[in-house]
C-alpha atoms as a PDB file:
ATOM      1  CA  UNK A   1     118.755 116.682 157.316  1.00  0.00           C
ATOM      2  CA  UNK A   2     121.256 114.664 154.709  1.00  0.00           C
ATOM      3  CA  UNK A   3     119.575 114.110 151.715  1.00  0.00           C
ATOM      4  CA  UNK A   4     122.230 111.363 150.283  1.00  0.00           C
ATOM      5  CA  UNK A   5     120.498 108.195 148.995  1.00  0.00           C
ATOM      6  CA  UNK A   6     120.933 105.156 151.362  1.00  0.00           C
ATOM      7  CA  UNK A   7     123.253 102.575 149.712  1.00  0.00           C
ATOM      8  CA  UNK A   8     120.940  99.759 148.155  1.00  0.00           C
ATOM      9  CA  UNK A   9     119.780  97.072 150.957  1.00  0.00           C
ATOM     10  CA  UNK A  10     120.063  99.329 153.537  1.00  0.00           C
ATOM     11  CA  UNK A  11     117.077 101.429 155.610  1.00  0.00           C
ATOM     12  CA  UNK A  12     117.305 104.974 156.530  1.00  0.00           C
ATOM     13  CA  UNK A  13     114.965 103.996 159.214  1.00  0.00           C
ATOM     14  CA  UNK A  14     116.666 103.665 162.905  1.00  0.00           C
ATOM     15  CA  UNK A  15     115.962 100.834 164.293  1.00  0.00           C
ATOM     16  CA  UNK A  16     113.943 100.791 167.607  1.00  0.00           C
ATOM     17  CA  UNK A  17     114.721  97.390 169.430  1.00  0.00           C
ATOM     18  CA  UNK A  18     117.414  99.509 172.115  1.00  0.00           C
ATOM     19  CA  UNK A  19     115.586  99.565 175.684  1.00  0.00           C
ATOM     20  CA  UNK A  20     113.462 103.307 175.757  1.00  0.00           C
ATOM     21  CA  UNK A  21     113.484 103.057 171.531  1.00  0.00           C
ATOM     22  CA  UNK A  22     114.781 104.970 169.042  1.00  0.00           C
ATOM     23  CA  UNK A  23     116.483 108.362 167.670  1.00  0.00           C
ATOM     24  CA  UNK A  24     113.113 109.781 167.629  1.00  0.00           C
ATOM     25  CA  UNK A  25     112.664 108.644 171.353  1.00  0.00           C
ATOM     26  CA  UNK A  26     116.110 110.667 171.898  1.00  0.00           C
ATOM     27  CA  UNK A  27     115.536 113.315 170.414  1.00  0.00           C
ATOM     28  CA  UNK A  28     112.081 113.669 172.281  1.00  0.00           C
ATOM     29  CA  UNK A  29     113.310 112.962 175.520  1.00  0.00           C
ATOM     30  CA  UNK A  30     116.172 115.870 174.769  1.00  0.00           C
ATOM     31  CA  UNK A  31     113.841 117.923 173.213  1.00  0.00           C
ATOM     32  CA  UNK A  32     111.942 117.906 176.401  1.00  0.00           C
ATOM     33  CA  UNK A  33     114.701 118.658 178.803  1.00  0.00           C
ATOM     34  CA  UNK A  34     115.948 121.711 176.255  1.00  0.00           C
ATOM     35  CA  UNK A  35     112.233 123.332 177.154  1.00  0.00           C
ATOM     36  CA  UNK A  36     112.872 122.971 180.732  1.00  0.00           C
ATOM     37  CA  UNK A  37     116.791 123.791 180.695  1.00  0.00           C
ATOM     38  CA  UNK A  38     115.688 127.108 178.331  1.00  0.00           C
ATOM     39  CA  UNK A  39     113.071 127.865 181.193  1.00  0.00           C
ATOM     40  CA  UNK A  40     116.223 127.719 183.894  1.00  0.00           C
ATOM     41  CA  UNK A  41     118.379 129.969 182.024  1.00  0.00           C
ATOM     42  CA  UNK A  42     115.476 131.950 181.394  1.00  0.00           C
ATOM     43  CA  UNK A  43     115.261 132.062 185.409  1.00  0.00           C
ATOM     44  CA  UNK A  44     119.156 132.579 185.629  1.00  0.00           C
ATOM     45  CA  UNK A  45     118.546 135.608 183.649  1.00  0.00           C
ATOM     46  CA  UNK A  46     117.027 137.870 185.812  1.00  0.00           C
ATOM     47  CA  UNK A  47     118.775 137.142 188.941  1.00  0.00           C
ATOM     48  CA  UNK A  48     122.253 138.305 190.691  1.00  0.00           C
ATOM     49  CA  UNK A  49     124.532 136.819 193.070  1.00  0.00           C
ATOM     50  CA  UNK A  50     122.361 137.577 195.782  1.00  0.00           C
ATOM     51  CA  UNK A  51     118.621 136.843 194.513  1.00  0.00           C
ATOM     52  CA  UNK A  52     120.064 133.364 192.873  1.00  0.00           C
ATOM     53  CA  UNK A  53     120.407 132.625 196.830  1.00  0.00           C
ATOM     54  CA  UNK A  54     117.338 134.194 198.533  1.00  0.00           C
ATOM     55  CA  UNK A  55     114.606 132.573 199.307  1.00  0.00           C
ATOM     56  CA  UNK A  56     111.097 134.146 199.703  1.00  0.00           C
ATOM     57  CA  UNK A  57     110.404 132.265 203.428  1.00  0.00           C
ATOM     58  CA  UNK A  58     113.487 131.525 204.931  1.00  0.00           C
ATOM     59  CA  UNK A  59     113.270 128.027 206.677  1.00  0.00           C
ATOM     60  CA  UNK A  60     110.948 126.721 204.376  1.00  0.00           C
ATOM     61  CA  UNK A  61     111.711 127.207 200.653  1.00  0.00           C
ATOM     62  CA  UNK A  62     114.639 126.899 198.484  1.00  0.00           C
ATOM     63  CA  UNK A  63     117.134 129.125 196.774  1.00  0.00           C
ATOM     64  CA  UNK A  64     117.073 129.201 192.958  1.00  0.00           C
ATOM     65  CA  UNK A  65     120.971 128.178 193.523  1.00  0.00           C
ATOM     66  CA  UNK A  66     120.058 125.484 195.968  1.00  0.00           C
ATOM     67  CA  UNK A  67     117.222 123.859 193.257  1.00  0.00           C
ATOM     68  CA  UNK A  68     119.984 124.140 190.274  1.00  0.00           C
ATOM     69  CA  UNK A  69     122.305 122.244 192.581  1.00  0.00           C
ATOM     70  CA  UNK A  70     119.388 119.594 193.501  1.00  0.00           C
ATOM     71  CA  UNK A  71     118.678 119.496 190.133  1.00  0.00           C
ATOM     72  CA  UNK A  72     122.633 118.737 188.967  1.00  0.00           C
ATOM     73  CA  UNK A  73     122.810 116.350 191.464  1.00  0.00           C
ATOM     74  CA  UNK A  74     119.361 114.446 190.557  1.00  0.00           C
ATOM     75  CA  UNK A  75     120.326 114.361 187.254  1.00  0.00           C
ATOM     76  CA  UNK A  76     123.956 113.079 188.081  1.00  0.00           C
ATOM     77  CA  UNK A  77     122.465 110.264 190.077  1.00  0.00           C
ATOM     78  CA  UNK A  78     119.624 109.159 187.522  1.00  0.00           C
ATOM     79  CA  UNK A  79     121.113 110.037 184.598  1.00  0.00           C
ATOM     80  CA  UNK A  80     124.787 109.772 185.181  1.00  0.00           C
ATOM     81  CA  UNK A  81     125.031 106.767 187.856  1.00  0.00           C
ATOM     82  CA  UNK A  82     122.001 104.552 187.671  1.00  0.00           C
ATOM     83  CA  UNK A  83     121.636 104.730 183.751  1.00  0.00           C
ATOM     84  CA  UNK A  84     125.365 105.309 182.553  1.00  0.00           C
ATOM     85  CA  UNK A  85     127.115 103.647 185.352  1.00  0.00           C
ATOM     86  CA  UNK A  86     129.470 106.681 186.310  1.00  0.00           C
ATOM     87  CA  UNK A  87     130.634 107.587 189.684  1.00  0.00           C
ATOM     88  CA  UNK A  88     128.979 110.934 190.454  1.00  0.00           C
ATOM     89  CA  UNK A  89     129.331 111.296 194.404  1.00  0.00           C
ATOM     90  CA  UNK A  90     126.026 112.788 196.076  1.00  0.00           C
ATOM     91  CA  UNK A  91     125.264 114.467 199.059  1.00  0.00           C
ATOM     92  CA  UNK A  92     121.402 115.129 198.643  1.00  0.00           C
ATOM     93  CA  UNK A  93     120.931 116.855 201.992  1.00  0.00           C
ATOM     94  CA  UNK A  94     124.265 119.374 201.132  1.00  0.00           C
ATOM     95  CA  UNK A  95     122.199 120.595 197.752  1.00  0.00           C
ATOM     96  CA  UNK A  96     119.393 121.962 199.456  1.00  0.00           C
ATOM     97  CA  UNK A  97     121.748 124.058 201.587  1.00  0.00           C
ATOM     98  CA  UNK A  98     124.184 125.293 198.641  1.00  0.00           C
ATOM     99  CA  UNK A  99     125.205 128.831 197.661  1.00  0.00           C
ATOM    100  CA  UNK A 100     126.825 130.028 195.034  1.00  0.00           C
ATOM    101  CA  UNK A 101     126.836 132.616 191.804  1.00  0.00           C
ATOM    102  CA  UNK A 102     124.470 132.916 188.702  1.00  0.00           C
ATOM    103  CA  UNK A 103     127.418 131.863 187.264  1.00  0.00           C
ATOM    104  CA  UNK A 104     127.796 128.451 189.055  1.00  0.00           C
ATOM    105  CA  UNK A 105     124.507 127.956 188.142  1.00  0.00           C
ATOM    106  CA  UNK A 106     124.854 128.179 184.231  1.00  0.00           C
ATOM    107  CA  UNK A 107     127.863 126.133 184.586  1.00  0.00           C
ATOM    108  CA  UNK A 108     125.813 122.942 186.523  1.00  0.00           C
ATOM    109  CA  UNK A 109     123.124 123.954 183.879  1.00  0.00           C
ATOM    110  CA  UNK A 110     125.285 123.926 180.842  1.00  0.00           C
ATOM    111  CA  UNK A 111     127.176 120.600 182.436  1.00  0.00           C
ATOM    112  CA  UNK A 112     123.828 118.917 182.000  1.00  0.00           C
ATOM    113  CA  UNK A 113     122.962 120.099 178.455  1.00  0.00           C
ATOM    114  CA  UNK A 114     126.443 118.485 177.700  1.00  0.00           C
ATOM    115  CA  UNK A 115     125.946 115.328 179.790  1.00  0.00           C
ATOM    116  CA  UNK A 116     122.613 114.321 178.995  1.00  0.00           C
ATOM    117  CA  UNK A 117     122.521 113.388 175.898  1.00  0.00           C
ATOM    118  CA  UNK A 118     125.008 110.262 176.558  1.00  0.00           C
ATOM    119  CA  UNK A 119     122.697 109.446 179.324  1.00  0.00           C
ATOM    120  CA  UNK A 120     119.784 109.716 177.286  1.00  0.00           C
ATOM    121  CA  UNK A 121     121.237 107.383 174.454  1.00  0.00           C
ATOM    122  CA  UNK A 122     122.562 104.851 176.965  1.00  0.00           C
ATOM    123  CA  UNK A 123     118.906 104.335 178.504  1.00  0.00           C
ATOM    124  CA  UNK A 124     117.590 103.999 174.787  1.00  0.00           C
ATOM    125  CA  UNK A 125     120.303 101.864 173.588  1.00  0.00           C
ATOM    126  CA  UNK A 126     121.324  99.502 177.236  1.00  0.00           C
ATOM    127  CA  UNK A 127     119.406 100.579 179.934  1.00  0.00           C
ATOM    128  CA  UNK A 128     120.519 100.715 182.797  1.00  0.00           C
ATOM    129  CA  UNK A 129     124.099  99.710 183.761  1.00  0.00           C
ATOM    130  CA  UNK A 130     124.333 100.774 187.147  1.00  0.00           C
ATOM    131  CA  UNK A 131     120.724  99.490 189.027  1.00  0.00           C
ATOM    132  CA  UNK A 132     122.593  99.434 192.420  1.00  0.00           C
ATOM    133  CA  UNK A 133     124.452 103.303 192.266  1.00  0.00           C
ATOM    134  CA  UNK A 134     124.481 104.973 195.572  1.00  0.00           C
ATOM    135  CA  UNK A 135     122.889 108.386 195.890  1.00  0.00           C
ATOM    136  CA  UNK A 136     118.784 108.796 196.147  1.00  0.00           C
ATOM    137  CA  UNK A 137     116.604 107.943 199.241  1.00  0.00           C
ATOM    138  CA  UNK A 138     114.516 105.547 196.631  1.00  0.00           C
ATOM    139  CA  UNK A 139     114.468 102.595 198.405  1.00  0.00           C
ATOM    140  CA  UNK A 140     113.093 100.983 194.766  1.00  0.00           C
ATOM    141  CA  UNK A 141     115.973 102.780 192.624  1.00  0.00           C
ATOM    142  CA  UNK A 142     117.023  98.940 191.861  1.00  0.00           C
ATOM    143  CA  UNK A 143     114.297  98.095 190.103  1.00  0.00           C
ATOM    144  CA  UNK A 144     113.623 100.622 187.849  1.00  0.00           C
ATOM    145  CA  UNK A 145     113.793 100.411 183.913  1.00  0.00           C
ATOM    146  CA  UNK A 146     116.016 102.755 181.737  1.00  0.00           C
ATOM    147  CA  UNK A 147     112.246 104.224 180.544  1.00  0.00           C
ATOM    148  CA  UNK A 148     111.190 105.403 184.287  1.00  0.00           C
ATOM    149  CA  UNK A 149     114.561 106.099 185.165  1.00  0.00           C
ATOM    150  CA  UNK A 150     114.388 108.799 182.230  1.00  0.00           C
ATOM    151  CA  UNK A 151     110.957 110.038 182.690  1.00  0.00           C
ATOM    152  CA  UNK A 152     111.460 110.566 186.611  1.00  0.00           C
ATOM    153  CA  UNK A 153     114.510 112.406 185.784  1.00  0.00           C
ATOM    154  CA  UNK A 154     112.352 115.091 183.343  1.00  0.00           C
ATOM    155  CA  UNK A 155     109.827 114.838 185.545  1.00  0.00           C
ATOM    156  CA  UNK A 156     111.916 116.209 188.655  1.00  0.00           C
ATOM    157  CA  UNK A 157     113.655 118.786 186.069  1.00  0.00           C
ATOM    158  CA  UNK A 158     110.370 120.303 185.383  1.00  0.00           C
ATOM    159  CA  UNK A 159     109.241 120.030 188.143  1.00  0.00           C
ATOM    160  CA  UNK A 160     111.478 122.172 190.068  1.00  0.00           C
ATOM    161  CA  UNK A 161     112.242 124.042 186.843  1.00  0.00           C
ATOM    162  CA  UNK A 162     108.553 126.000 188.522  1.00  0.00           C
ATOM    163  CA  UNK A 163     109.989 125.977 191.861  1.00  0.00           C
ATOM    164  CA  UNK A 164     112.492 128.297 190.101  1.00  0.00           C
ATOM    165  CA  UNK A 165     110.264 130.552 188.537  1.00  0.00           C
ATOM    166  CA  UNK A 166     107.945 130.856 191.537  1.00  0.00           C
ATOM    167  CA  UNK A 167     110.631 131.501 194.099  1.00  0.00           C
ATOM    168  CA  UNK A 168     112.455 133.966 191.172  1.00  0.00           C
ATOM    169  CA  UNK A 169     108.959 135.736 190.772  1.00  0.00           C
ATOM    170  CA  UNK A 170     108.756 136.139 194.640  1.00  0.00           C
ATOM    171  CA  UNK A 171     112.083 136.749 195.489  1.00  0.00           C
ATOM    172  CA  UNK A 172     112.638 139.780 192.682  1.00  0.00           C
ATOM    173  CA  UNK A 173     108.827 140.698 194.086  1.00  0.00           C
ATOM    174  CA  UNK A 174     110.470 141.938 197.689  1.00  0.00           C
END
């Protein structure tokens, strides 16, 4: 932390009239998502090429590679579209059937460590820019605010941060 006196008249204190709040609100809102992002890698970790894309019940449960790609593309749509405004193309149905390498997984993992910070600081700062971005089946997407908007988004990355471990603990069980 800087230590450096604030010039005379001034506050050291952020101001919180953005949308979601304040630093403080953005830093707990990435401070959050670092637990659950530390938890994928953690997942990542023990898997190859070939476990990041079993699943324990064919048919019925997901790949580790297919929840990282659900999880990207969540994130791109909430995050990156609704809140930010970007153009981030989504096929939902497409992530569930993905494949790919451990290493395509750190890289949509790592992609989101870099992105979401922006995101996170537009929602606490705007809002949301984009209310009417294409890309989730939520028919109320439109009228959410920049502070559910983030807190689905963690939710969903936690959420099927688990999904990962579980289906890691039973795949590597086999």
């Amino acid at each position: 932390m800087d230590d450096a006196p604030t010039p005379a008249g001034t506050s050291a204190a952020v101001p919180s009239d953005g949308p979601a709040g304040s630093a403080p609100t953005v830093a707990a809102y990435l401070a959050v998502a670092d637990e659950a992002f530390d938890g994928i890698e953690a997942v990542l970790a023990l898997l190859d090429d070939d476990s990041v894309n079993r699943t324990p019940l064919p048919g019925t449960v997901n790949t580790v590679f297919a929840l990282m790609t659900h999880v990207h593309g969540m994130a791109c749509y909430w995050g990156g579209s609704l809140i930010a405004g970007e153009r981030n193309p989504r096929d939902r149905a497409s992530e569930f059937r993905s494949r790919g390498t451990v290493a395509e997984a750190r890289d949509l993992l790592d992609d989101l460590r870099t992105r979401l910070p922006g995101w996170v600081d537009i929602a606490c700062t705007e809002g949301v820019r984009d209310p009417h971005a294409a890309g989730t089946s939520r028919s109320d997407a439109a009228d959410v605010t920049a502070e559910w908007a983030l807190q689905h988004l963690f939710h969903e990355i936690a959420q099927h941060s688990g999904h990962m471990e579980i289906c890691r603990d039973l795949v590597l069980a086999d």
